[in-house]
Protein backbone atom coordinates (compact mmCIF):
# COMPACT_ATOMS: atom_id res chain seq x y z
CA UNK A 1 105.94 88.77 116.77
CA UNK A 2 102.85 87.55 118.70
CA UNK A 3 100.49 90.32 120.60
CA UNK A 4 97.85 90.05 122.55
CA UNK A 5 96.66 93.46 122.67
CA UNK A 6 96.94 94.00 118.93
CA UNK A 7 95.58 92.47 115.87
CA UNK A 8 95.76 93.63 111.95
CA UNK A 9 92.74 93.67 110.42
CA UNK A 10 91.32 92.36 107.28
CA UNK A 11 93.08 94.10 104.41
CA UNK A 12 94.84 96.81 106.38
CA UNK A 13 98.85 96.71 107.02
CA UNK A 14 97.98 98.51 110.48
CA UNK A 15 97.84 97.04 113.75
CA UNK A 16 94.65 97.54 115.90
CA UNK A 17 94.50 97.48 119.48
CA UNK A 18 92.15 94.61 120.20
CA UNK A 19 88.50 95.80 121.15
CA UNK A 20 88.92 98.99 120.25
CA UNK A 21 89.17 100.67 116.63
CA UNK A 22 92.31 102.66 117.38
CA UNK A 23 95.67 102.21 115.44
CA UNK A 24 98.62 101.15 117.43
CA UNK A 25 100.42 104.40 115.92
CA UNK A 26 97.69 107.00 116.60
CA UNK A 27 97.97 106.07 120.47
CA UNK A 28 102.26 105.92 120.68
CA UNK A 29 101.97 108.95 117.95
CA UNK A 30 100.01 110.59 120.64
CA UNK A 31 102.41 109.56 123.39
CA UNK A 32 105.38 110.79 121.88
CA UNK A 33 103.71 114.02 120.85
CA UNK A 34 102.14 114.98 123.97
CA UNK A 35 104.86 114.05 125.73
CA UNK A 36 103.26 111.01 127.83
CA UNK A 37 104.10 108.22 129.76
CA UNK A 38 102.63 104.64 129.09
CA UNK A 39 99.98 104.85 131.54
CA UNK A 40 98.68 108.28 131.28
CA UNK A 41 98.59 107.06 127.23
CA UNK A 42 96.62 104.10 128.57
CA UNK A 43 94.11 106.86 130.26
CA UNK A 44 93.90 108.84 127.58
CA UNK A 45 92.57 106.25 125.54
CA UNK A 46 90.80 104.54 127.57
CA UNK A 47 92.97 100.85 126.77
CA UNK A 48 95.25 98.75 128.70
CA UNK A 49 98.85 99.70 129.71
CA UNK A 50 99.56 96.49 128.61
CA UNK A 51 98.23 97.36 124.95
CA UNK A 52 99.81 100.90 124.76
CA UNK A 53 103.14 99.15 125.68
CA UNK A 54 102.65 96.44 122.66
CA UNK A 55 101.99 99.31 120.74
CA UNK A 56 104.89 100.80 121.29
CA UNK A 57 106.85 97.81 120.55
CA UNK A 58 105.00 97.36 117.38
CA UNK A 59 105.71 101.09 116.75
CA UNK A 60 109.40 100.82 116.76
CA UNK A 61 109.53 97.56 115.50
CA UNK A 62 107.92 98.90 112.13
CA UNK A 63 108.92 102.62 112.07
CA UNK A 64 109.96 103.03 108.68
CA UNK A 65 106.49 100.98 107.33
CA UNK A 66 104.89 103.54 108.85
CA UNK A 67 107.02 106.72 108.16
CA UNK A 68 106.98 105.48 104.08
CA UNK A 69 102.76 104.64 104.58
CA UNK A 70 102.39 107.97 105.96
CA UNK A 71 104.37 110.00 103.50
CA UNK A 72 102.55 107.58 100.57
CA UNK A 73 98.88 109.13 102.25
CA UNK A 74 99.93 112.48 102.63
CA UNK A 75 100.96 112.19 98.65
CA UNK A 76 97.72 110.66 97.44
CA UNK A 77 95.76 113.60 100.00
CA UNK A 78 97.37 116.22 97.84
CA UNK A 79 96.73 114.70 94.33
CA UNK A 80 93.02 115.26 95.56
């Protein structure tokens, strides 16, 4: 997939909305939590709909990279 809106970053498996330092998933995490549409996400985060909806397709594209990420840093958090 090609997006314009997101990039990964050096050494990260994350995508990055462009310009901005925020993880695709914390903004459609957000969304889906709170229960928003696209465009109030957008608001909320001050980034295009355009991005949030990239995000999003990102998102579902890769939801069980990012389920099995999460659960590997909520392991290593409680090794600590």
């Amino acid at each position: 997939m090609t997006f314009e809106h997101l990039a990964q970053r050096p050494g990260s498996w994350e995508m990055f909305i462009k310009g901005t330092r925020k993880r695709a998933w914390t903004v459609v995490h957000h969304l889906e939590m709170a229960g928003l549409t696209i465009e109030e996400a957008a608001d909320d985060h001050y980034v295009s709909v355009a991005a949030v909806r990239e995000a999003v397709e990102w998102c579902r594209a890769n939801r069980e990279l990012i389920l099995r990420k999460e659960r590997e840093a909520i392991k290593r958090a409680a090794t600590r």
